[in-house]
PDB file of N, CA and C in Angstrom:
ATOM      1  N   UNK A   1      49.915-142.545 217.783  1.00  0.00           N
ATOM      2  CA  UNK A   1      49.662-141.135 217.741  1.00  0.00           C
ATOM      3  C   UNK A   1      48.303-140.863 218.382  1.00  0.00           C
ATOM      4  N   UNK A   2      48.054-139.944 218.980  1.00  0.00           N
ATOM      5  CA  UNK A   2      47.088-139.789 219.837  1.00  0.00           C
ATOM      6  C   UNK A   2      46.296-140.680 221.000  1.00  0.00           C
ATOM      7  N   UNK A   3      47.230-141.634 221.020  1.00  0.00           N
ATOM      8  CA  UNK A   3      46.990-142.495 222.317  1.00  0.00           C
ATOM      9  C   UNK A   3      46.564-143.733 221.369  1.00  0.00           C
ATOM     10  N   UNK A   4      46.426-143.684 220.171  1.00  0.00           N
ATOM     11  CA  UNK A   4      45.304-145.005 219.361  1.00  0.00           C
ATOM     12  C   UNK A   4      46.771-145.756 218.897  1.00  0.00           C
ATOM     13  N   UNK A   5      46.987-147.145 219.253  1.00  0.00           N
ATOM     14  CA  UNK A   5      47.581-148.099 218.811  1.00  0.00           C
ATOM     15  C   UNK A   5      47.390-149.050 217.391  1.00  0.00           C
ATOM     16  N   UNK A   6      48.251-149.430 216.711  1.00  0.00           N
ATOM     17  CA  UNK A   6      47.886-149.925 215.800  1.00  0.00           C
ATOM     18  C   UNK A   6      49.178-150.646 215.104  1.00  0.00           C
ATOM     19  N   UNK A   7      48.948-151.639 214.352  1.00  0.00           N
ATOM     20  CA  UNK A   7      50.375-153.013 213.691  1.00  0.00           C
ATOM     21  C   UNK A   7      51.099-152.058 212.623  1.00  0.00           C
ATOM     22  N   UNK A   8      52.213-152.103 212.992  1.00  0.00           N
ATOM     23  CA  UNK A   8      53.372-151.686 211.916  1.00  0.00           C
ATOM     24  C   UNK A   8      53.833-152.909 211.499  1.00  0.00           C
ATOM     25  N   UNK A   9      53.109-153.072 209.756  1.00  0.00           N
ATOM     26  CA  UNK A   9      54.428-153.891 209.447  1.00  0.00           C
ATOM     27  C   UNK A   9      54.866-154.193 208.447  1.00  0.00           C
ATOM     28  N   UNK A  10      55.729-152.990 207.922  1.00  0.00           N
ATOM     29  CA  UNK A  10      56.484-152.844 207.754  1.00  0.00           C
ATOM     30  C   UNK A  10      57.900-152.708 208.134  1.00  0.00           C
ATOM     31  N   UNK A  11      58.875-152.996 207.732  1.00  0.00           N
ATOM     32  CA  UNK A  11      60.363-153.158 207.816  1.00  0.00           C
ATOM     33  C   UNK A  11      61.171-152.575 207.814  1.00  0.00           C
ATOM     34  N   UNK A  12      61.676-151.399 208.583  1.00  0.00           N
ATOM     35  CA  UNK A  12      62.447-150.663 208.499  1.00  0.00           C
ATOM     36  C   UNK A  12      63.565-150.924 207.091  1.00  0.00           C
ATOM     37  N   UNK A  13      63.829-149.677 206.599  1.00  0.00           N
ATOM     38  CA  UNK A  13      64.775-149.522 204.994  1.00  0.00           C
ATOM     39  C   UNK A  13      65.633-148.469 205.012  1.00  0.00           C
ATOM     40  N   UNK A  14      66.414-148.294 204.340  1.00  0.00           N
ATOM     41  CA  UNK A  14      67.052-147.292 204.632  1.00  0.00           C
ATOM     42  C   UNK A  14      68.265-147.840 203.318  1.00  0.00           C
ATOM     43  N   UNK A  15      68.780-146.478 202.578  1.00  0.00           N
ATOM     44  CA  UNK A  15      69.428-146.420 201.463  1.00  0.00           C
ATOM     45  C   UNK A  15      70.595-145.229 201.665  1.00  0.00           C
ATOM     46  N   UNK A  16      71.671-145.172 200.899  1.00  0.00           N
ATOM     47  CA  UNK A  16      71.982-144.255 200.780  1.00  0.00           C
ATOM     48  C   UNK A  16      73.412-144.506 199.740  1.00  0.00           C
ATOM     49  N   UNK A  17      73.597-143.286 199.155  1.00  0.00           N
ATOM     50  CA  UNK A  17      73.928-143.260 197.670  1.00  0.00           C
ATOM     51  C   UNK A  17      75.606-142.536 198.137  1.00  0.00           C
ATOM     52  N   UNK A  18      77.022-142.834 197.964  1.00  0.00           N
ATOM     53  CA  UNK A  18      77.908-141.904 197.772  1.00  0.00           C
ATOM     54  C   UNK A  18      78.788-142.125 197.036  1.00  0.00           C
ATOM     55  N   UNK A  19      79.400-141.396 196.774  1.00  0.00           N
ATOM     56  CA  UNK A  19      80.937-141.390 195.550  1.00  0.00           C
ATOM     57  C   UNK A  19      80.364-143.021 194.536  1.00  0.00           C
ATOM     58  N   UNK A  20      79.386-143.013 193.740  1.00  0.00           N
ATOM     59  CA  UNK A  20      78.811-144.021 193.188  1.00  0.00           C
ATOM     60  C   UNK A  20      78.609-145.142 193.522  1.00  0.00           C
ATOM     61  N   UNK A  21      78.543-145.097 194.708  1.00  0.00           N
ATOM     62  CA  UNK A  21      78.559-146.726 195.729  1.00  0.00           C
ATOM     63  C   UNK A  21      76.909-146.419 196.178  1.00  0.00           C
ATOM     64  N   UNK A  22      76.439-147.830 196.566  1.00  0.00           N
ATOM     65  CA  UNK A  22      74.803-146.996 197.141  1.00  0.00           C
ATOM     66  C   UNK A  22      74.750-148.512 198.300  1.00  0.00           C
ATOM     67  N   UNK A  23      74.752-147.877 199.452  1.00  0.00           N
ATOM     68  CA  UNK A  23      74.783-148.760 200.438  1.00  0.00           C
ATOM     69  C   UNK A  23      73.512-149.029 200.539  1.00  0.00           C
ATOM     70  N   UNK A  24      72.561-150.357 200.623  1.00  0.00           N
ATOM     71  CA  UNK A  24      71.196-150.176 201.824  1.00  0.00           C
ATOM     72  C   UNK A  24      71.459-151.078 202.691  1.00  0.00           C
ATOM     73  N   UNK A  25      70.125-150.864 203.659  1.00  0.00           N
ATOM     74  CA  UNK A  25      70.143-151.678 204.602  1.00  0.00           C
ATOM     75  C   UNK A  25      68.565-151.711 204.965  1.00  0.00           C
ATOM     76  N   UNK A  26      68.209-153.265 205.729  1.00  0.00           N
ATOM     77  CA  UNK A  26      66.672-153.260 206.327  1.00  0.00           C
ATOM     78  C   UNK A  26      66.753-154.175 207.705  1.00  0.00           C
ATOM     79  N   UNK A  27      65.865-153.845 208.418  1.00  0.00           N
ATOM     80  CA  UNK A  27      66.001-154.154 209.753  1.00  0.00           C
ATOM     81  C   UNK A  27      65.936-153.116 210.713  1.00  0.00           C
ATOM     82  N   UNK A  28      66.620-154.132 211.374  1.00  0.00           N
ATOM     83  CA  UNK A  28      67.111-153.240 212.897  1.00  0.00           C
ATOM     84  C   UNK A  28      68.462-153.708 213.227  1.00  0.00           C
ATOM     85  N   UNK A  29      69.157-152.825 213.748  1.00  0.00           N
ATOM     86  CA  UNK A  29      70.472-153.480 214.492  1.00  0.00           C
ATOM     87  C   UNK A  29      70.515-153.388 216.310  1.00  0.00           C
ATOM     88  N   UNK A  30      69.569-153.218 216.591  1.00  0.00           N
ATOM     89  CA  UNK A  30      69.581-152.742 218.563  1.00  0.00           C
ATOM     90  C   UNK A  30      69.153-154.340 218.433  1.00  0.00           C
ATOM     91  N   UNK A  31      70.401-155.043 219.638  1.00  0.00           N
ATOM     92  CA  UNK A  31      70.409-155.996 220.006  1.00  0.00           C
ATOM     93  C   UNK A  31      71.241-156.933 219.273  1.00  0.00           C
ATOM     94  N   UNK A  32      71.793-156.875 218.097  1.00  0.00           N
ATOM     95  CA  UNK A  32      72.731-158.164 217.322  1.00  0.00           C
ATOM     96  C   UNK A  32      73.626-157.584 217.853  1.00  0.00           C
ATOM     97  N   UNK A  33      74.413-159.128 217.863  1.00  0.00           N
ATOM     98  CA  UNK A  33      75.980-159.219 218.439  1.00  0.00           C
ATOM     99  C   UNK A  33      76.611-160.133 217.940  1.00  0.00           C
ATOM    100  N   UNK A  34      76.342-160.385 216.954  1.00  0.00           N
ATOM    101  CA  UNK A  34      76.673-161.068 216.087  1.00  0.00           C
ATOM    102  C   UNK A  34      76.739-160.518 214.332  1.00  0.00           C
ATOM    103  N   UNK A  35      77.955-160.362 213.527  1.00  0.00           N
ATOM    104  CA  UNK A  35      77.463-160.337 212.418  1.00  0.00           C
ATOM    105  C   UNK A  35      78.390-161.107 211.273  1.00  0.00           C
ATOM    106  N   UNK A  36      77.772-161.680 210.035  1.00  0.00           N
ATOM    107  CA  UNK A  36      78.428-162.780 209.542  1.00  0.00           C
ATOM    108  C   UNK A  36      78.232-161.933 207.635  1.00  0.00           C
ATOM    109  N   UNK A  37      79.224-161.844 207.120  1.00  0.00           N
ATOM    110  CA  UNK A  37      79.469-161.195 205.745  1.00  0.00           C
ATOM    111  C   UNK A  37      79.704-162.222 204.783  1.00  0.00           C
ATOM    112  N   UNK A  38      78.900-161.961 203.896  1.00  0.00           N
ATOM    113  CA  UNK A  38      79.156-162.545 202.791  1.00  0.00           C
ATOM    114  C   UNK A  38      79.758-161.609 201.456  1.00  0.00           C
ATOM    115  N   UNK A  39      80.196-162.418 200.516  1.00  0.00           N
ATOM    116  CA  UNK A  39      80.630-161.883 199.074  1.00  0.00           C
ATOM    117  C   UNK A  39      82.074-161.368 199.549  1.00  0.00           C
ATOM    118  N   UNK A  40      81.768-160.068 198.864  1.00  0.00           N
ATOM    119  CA  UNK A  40      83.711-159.669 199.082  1.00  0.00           C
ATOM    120  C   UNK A  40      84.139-158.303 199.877  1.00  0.00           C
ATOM    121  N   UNK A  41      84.212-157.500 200.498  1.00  0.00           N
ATOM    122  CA  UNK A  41      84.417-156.158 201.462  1.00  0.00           C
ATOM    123  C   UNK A  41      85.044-155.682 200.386  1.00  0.00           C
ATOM    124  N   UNK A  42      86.224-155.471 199.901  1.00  0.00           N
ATOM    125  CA  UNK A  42      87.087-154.833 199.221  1.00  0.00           C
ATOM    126  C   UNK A  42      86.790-154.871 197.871  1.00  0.00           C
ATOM    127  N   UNK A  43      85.963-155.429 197.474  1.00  0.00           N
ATOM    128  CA  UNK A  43      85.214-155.125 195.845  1.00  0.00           C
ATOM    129  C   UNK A  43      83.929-154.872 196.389  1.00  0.00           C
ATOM    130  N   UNK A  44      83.878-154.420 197.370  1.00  0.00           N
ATOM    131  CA  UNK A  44      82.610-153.465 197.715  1.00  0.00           C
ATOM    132  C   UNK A  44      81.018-154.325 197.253  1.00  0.00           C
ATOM    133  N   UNK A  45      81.436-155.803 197.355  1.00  0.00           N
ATOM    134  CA  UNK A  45      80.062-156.567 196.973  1.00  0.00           C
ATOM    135  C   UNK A  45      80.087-157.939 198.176  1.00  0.00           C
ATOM    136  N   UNK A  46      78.770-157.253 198.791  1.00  0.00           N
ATOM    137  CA  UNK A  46      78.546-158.043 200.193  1.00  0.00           C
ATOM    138  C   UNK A  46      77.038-158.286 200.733  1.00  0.00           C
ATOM    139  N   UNK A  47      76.654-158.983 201.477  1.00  0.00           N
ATOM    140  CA  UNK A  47      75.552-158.963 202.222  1.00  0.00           C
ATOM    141  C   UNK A  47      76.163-159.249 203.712  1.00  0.00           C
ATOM    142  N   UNK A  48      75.729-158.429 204.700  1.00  0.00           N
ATOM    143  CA  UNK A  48      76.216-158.379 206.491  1.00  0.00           C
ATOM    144  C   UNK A  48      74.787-158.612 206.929  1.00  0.00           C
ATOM    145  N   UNK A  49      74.864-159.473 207.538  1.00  0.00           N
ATOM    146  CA  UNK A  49      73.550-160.150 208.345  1.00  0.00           C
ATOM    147  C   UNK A  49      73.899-159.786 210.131  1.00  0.00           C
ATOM    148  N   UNK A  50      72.715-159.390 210.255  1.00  0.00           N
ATOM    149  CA  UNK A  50      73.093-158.969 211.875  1.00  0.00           C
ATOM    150  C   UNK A  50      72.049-159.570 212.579  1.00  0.00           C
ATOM    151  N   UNK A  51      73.082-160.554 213.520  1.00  0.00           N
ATOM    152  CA  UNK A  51      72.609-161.885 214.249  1.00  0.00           C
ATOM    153  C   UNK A  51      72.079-161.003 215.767  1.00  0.00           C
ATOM    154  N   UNK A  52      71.055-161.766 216.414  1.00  0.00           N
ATOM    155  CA  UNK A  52      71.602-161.932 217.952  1.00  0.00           C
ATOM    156  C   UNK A  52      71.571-163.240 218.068  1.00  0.00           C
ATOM    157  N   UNK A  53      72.189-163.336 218.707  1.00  0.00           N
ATOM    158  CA  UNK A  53      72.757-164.767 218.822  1.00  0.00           C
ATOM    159  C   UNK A  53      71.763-165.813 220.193  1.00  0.00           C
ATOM    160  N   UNK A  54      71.023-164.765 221.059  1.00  0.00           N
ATOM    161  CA  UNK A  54      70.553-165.488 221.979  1.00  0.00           C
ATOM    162  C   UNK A  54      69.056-166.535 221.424  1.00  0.00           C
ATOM    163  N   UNK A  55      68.929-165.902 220.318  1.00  0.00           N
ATOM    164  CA  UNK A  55      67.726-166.868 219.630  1.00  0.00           C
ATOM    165  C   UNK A  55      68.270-166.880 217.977  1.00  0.00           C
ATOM    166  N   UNK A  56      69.339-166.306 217.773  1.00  0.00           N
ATOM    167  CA  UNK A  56      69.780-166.641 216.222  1.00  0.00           C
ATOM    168  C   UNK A  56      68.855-165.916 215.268  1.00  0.00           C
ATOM    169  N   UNK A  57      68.636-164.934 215.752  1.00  0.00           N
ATOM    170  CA  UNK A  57      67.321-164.540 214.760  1.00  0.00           C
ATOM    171  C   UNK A  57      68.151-163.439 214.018  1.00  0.00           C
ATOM    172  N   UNK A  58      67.893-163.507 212.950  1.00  0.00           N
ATOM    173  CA  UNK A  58      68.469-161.904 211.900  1.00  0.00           C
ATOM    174  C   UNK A  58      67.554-161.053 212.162  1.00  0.00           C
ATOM    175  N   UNK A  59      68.171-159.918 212.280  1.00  0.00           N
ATOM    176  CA  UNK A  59      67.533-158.750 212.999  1.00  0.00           C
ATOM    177  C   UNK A  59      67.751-157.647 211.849  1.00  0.00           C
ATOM    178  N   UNK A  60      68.926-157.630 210.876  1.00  0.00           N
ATOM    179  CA  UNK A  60      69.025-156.720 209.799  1.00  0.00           C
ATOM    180  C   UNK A  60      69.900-157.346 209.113  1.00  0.00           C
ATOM    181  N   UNK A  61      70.116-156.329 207.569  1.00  0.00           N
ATOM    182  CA  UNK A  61      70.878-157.044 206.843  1.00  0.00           C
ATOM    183  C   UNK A  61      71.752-155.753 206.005  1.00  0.00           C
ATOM    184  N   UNK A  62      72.379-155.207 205.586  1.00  0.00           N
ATOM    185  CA  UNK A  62      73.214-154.348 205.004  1.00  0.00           C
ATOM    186  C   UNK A  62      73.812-154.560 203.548  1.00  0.00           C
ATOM    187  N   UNK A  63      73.807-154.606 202.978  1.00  0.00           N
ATOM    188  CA  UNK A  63      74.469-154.920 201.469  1.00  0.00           C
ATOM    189  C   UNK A  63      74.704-153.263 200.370  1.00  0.00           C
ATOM    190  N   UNK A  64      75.660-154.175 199.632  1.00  0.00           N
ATOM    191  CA  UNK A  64      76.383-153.603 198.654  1.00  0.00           C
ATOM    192  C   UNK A  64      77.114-154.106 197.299  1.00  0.00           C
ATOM    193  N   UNK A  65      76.615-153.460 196.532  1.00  0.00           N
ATOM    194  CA  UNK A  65      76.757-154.120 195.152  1.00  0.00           C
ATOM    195  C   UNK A  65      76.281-155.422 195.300  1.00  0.00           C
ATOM    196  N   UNK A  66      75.163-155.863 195.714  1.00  0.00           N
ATOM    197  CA  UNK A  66      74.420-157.234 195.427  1.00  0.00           C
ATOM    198  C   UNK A  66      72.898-157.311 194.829  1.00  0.00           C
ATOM    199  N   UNK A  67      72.858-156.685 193.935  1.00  0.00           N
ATOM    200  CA  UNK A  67      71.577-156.596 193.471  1.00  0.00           C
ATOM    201  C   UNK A  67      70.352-157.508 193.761  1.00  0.00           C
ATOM    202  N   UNK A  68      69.493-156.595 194.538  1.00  0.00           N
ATOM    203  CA  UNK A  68      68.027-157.432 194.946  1.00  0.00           C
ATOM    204  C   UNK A  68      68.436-157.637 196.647  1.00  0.00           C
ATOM    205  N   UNK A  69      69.498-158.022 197.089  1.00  0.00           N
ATOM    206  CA  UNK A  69      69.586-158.976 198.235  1.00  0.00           C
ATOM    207  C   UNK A  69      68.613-158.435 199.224  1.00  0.00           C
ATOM    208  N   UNK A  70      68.995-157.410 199.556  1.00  0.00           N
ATOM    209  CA  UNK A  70      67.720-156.651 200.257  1.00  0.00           C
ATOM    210  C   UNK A  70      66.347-156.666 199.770  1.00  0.00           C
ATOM    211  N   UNK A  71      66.183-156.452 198.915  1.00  0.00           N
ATOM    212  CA  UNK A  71      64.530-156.762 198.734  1.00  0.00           C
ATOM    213  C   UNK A  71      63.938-157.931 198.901  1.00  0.00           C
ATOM    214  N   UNK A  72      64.859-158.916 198.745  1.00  0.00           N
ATOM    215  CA  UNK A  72      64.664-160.234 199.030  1.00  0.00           C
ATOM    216  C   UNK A  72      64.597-160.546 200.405  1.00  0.00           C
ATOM    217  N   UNK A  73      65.629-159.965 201.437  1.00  0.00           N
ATOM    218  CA  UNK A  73      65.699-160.068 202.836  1.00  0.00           C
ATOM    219  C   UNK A  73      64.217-159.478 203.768  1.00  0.00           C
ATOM    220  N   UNK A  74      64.570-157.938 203.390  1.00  0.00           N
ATOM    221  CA  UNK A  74      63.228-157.258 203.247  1.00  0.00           C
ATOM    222  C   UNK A  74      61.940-158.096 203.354  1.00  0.00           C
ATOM    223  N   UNK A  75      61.656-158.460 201.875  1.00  0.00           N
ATOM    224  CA  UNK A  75      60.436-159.478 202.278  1.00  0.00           C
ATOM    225  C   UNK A  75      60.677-160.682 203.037  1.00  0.00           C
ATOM    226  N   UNK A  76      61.688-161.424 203.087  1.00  0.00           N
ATOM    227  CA  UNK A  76      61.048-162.774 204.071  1.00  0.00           C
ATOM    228  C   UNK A  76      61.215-162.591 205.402  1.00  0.00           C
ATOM    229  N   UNK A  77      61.804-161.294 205.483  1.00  0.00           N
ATOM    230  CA  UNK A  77      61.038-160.574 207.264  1.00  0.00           C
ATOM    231  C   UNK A  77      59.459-160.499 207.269  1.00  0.00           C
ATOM    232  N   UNK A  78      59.474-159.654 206.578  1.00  0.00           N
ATOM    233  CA  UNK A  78      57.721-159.171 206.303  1.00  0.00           C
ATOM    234  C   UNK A  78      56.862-160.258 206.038  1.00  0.00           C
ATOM    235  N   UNK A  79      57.262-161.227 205.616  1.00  0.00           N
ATOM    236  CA  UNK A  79      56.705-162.716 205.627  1.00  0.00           C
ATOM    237  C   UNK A  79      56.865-163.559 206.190  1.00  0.00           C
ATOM    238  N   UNK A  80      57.703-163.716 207.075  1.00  0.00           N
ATOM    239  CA  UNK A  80      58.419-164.426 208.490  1.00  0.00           C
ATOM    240  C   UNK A  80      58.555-165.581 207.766  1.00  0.00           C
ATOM    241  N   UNK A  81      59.893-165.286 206.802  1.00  0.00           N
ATOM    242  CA  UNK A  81      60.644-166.419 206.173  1.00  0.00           C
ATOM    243  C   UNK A  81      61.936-166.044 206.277  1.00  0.00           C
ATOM    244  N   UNK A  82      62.262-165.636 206.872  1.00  0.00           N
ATOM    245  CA  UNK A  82      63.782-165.429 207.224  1.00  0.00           C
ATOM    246  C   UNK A  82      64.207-166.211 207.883  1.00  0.00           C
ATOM    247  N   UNK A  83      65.183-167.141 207.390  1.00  0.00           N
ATOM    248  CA  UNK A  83      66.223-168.161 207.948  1.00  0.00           C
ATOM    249  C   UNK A  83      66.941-167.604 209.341  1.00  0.00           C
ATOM    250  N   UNK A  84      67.250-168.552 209.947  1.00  0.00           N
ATOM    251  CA  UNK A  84      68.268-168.221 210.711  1.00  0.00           C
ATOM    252  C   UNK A  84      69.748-168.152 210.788  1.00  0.00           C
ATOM    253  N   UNK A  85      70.310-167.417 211.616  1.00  0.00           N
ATOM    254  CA  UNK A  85      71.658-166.907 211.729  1.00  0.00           C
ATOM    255  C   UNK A  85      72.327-167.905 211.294  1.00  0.00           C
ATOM    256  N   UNK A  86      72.148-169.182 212.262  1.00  0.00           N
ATOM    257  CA  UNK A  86      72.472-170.214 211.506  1.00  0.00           C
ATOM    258  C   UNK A  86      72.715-170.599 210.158  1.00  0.00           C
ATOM    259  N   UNK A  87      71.422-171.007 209.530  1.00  0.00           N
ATOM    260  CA  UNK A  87      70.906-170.761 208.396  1.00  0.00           C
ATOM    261  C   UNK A  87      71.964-170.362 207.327  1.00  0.00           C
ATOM    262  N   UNK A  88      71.897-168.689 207.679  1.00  0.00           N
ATOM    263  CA  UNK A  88      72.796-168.170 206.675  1.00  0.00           C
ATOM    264  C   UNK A  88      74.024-167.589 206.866  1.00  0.00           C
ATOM    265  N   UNK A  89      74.592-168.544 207.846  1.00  0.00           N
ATOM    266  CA  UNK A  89      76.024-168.830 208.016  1.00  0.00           C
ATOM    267  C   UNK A  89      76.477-170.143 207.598  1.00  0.00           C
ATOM    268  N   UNK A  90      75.464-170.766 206.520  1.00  0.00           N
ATOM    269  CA  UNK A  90      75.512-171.987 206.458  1.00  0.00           C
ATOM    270  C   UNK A  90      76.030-172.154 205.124  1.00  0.00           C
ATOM    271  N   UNK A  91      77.572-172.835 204.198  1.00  0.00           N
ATOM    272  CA  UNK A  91      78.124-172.024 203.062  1.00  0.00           C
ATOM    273  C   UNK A  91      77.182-172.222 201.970  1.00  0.00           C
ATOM    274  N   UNK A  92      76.451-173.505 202.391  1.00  0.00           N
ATOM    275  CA  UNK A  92      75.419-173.718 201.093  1.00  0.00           C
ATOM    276  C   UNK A  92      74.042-172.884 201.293  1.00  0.00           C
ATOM    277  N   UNK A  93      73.901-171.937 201.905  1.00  0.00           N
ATOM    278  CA  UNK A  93      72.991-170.969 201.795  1.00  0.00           C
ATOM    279  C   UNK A  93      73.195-170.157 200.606  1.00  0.00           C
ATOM    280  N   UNK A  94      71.662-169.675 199.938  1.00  0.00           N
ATOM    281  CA  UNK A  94      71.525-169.293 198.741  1.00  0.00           C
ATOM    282  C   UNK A  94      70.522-168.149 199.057  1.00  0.00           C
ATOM    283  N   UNK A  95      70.475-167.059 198.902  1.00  0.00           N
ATOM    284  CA  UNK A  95      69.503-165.825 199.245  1.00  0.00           C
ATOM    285  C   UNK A  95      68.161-166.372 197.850  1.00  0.00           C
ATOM    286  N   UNK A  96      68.610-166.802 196.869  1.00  0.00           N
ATOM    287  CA  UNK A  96      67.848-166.206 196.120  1.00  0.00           C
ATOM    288  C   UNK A  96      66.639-167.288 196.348  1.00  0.00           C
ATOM    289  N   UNK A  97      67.117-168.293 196.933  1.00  0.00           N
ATOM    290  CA  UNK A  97      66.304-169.911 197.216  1.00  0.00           C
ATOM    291  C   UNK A  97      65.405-169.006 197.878  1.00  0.00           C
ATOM    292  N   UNK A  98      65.302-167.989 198.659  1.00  0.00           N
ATOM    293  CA  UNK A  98      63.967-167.612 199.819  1.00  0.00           C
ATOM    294  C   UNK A  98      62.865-166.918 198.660  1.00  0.00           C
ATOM    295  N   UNK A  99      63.287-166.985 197.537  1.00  0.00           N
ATOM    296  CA  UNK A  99      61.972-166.148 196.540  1.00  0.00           C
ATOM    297  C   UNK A  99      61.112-167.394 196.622  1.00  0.00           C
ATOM    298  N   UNK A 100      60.900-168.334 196.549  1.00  0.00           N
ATOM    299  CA  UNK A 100      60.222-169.337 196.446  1.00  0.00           C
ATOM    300  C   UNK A 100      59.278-169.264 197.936  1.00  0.00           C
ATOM    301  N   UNK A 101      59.970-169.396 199.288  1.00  0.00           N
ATOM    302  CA  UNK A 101      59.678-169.226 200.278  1.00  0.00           C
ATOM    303  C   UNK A 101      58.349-168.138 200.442  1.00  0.00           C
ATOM    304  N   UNK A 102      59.187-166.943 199.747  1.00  0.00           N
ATOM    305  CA  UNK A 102      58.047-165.617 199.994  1.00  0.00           C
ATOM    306  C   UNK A 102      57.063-165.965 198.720  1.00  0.00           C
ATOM    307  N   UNK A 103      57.205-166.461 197.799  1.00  0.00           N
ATOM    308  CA  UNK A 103      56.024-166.304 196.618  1.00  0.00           C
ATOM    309  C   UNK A 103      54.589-167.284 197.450  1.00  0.00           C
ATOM    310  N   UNK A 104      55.022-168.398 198.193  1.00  0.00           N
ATOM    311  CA  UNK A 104      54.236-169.538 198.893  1.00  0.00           C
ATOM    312  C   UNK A 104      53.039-168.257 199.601  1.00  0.00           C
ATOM    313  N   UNK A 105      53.411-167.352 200.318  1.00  0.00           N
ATOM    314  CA  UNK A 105      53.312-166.581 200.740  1.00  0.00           C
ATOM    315  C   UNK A 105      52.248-165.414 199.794  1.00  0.00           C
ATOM    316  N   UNK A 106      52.670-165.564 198.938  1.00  0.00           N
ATOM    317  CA  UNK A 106      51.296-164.962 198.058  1.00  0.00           C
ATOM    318  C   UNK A 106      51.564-163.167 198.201  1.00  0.00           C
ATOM    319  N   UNK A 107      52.554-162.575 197.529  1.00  0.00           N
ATOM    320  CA  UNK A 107      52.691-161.257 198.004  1.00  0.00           C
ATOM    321  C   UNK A 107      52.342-160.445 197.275  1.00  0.00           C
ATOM    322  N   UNK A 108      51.639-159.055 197.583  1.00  0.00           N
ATOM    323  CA  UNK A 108      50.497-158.408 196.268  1.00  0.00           C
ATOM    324  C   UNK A 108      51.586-157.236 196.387  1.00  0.00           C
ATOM    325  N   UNK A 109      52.669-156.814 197.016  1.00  0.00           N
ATOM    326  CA  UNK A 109      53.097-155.960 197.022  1.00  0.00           C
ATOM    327  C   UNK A 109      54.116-155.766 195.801  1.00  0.00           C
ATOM    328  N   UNK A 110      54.117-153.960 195.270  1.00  0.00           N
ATOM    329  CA  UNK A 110      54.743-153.877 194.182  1.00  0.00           C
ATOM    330  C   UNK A 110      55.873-152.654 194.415  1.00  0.00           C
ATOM    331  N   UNK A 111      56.377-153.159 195.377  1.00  0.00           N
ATOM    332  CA  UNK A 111      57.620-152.324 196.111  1.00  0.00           C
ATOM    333  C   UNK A 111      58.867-152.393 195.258  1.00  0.00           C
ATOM    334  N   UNK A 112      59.116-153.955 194.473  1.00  0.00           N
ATOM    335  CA  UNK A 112      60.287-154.127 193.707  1.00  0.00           C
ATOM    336  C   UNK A 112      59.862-155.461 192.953  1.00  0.00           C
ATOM    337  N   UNK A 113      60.943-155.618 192.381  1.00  0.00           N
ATOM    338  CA  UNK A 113      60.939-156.808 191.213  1.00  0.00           C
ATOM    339  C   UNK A 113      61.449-158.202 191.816  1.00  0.00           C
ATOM    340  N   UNK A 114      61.742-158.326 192.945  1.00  0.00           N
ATOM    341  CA  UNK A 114      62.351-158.985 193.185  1.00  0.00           C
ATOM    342  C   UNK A 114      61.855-160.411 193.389  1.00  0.00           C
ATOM    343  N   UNK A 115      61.022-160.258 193.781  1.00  0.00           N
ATOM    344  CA  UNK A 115      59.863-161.771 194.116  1.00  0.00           C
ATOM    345  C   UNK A 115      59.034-162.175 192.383  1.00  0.00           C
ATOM    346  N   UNK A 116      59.205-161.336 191.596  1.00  0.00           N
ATOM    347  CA  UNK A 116      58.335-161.919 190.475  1.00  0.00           C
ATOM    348  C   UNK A 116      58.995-162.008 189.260  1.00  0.00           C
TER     349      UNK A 116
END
């Protein structure tokens, strides 16, 4: 803004609430072409990871009815502990294993419960 540059970093978020379902999502999706779902679509309890595939990097993540997953994802962006596409296309991948990852990390933020 006014020509003065400066670090964003923070993580794009984004929520939204309907017919008692409450979708979120964090990231970005410009550029994945890739995306790999976990949990179940039709009982409306999932995490969608959105790959690009040319460096495997997760770029966003989408969930529903999975309590925390996002806040958890959320931070090990913001902490550059986010696994790769790989990673967590991998069946013995565990979301909740990355709280350990981000606590190493030392996080003062009191955005959610999820890390403590």
């Amino acid at each position: 803004m006014a020509g003065k540059k400066f670090p964003v970093d923070n993580i794009p978020f984004f929520w939204t609430r309907q017919f008692n379902n409450s979708l979120v999502f964090t990231g970005v999706t410009k550029g994945w072409d890739d995306l790999h779902i976990t949990g179940d679509l039709s009982e409306m309890k999932f995490v969608a990871y959105y790959i690009r595939k040319s460096d495997d990097k997760v770029l966003g993540a989408a969930a529903m009815g999975s309590l925390n997953s996002i806040q958890i994802i959320n931070e090990a962006m913001h902490w550059g502990v986010m696994p790769s596409g790989s990673a967590v296309k991998n069946p013995g991948f565990v979301l909740k294993n990355l709280l350990d990852e981000i606590k190493k990390k030392d996080p003062k933020c009191a955005k959610c419960t999820a890390c403590h």
